[in-house]
Protein backbone atom coordinates (compact mmCIF):
# COMPACT_ATOMS: atom_id res chain seq x y z
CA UNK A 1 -26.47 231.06 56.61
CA UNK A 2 -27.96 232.81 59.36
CA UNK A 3 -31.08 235.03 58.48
CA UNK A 4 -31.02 239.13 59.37
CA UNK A 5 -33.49 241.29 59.98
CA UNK A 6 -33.54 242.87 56.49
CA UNK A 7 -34.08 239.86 55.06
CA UNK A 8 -37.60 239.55 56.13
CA UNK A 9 -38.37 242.96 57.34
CA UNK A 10 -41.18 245.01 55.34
CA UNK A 11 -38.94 247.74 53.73
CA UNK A 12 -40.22 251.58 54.03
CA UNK A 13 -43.05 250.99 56.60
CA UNK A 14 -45.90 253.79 56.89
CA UNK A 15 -45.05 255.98 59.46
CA UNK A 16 -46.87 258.76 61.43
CA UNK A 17 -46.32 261.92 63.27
CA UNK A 18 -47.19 262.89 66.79
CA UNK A 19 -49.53 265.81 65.23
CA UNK A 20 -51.90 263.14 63.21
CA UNK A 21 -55.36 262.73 64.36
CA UNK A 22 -56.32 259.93 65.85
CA UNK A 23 -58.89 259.17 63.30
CA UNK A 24 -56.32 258.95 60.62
CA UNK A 25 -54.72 256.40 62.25
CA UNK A 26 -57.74 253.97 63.15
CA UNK A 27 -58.45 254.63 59.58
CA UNK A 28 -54.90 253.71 58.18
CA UNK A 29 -55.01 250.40 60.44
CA UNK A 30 -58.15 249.01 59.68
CA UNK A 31 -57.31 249.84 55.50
CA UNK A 32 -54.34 248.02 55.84
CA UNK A 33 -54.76 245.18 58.14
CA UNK A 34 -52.15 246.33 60.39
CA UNK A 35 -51.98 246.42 64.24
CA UNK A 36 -49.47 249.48 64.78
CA UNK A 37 -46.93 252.08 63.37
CA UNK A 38 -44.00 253.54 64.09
CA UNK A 39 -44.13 257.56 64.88
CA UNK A 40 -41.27 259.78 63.65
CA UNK A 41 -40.26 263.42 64.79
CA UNK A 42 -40.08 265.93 61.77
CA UNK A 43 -36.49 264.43 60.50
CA UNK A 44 -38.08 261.30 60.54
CA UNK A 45 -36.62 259.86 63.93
CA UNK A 46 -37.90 257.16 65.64
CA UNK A 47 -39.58 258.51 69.24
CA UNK A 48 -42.58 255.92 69.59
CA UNK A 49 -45.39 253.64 68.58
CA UNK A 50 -49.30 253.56 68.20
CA UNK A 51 -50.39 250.40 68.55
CA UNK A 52 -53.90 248.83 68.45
CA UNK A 53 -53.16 248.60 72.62
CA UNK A 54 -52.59 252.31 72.69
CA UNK A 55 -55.51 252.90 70.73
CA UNK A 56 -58.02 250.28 72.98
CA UNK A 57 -58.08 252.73 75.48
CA UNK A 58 -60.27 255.08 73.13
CA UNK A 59 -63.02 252.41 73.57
CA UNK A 60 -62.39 251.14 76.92
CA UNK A 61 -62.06 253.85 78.79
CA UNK A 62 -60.63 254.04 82.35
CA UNK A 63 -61.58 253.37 85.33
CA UNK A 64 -60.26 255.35 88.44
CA UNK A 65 -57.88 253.89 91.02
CA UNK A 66 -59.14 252.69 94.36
CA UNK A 67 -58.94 254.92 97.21
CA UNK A 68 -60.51 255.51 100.79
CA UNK A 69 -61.15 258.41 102.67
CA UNK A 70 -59.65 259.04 106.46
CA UNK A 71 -60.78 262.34 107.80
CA UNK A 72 -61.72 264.17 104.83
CA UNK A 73 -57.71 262.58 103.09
CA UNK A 74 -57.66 260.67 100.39
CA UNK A 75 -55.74 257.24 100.52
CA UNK A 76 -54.81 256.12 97.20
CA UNK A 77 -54.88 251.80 96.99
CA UNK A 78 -53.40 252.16 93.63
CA UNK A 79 -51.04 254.67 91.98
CA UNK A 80 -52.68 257.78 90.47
CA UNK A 81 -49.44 258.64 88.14
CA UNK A 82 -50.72 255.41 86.07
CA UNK A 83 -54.89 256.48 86.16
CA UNK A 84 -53.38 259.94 84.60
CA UNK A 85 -51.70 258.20 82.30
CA UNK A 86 -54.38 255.98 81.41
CA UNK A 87 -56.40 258.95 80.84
CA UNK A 88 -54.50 260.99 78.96
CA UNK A 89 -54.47 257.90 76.46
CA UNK A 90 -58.66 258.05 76.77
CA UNK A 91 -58.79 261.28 75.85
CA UNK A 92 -56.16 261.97 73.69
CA UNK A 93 -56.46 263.28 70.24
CA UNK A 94 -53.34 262.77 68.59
CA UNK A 95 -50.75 260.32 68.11
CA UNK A 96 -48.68 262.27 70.59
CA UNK A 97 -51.08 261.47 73.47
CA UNK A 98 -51.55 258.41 73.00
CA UNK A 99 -48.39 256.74 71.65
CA UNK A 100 -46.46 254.41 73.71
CA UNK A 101 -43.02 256.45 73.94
CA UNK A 102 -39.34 254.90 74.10
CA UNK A 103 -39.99 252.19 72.11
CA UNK A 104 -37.89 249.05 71.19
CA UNK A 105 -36.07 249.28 68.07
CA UNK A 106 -33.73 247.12 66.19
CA UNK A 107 -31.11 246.99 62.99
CA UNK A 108 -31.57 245.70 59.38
CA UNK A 109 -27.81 243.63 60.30
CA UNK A 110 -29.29 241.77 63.54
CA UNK A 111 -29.59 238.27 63.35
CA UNK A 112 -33.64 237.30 62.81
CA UNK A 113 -33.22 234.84 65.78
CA UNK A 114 -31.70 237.17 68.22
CA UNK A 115 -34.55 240.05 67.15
CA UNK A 116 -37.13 237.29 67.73
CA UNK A 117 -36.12 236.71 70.88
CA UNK A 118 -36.41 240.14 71.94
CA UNK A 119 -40.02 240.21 70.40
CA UNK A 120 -40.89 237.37 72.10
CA UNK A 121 -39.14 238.23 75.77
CA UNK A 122 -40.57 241.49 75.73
CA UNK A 123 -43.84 240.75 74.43
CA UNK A 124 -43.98 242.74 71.35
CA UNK A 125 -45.43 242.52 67.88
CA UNK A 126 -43.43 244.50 66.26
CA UNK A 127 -40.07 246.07 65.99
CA UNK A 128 -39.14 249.57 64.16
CA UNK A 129 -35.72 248.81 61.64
CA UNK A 130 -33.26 251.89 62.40
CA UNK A 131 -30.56 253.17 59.96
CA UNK A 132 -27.17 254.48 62.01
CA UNK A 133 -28.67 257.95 62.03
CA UNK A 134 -32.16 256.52 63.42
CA UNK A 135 -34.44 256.95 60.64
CA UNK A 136 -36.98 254.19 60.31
CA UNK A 137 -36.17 252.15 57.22
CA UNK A 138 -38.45 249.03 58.09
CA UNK A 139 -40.51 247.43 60.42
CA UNK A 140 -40.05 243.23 61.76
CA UNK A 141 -43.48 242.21 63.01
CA UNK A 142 -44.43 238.31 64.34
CA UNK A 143 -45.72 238.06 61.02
CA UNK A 144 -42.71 238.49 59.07
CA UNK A 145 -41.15 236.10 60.56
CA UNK A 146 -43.47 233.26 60.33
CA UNK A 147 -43.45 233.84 56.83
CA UNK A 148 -39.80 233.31 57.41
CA UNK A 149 -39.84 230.39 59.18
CA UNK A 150 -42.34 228.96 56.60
CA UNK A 151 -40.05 229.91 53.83
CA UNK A 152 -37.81 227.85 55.18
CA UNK A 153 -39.91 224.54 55.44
């Protein structure tokens, strides 16, 4: 029988709020040997996720795009709407700010191959578990289902 994603899935995942520091979070992470969580709205909606990525930029920070000058204008090389962005992320505070927003989401009833294969095509480690009303009720990350897949050795 065909594995779902509740099978393997970690059941009630820590979530956060856009409002909590970013401190809290690095903290929370590094505590629990995670790499991200999913952040809820105040009925406990899915609208994003802080990742370890999100949170690189606090460390990296960001480097402004190319551009050349023509009579006292300013060419851009690169697109500015992205070196904002990357900013913001730099300098932001709060999970709100820095959060990567829209994120991919799945079901507990989705087959574990076919949410694998959206993990892998799109490059993510992990995947927020949505009731029909959008709470999160779990979270499928690479490492779940290796354990998986070694379970079934």
């Amino acid at each position: 029988m065909l594995k779902t994603v509740a099978d393997v899935m970690t059941r009630d995942p820590i979530t956060v709020r856009p409002e909590t520091s970013i401190t809290e979070v690095i903290q929370a992470l590094a505590e629990r040997k995670i790499s991200g969580l999913p952040v809820v709205d105040e009925t406990g909606k899915l609208i994003g996720v802080i990742s370890e990525t999100d949170l690189m930029w606090q460390e990296t920070g960001v480097t402004p795009p190319a551009y050349i000058m023509i009579l006292d204008s300013v060419i851009y090389l690169e697109n500015p709407t992205r070196y904002q962005k990357d900013l913001h992320k730099a300098l932001g505070q709060t999970v709100g700010e820095v959060m990567s927003r829209d994120p991919i989401s799945t079901t507990a009833d989705k087959s574990l191959p076919d949410a694998a294969r959206v993990m892998h095509d799109r490059n993510i480690r992990r995947l927020p578990v949505l009731d029909s009303a959008g709470q999160v009720v779990g979270i499928l990350t690479r490492g779940d289902i290796v354990r998986a897949m070694a379970a079934g050795q």
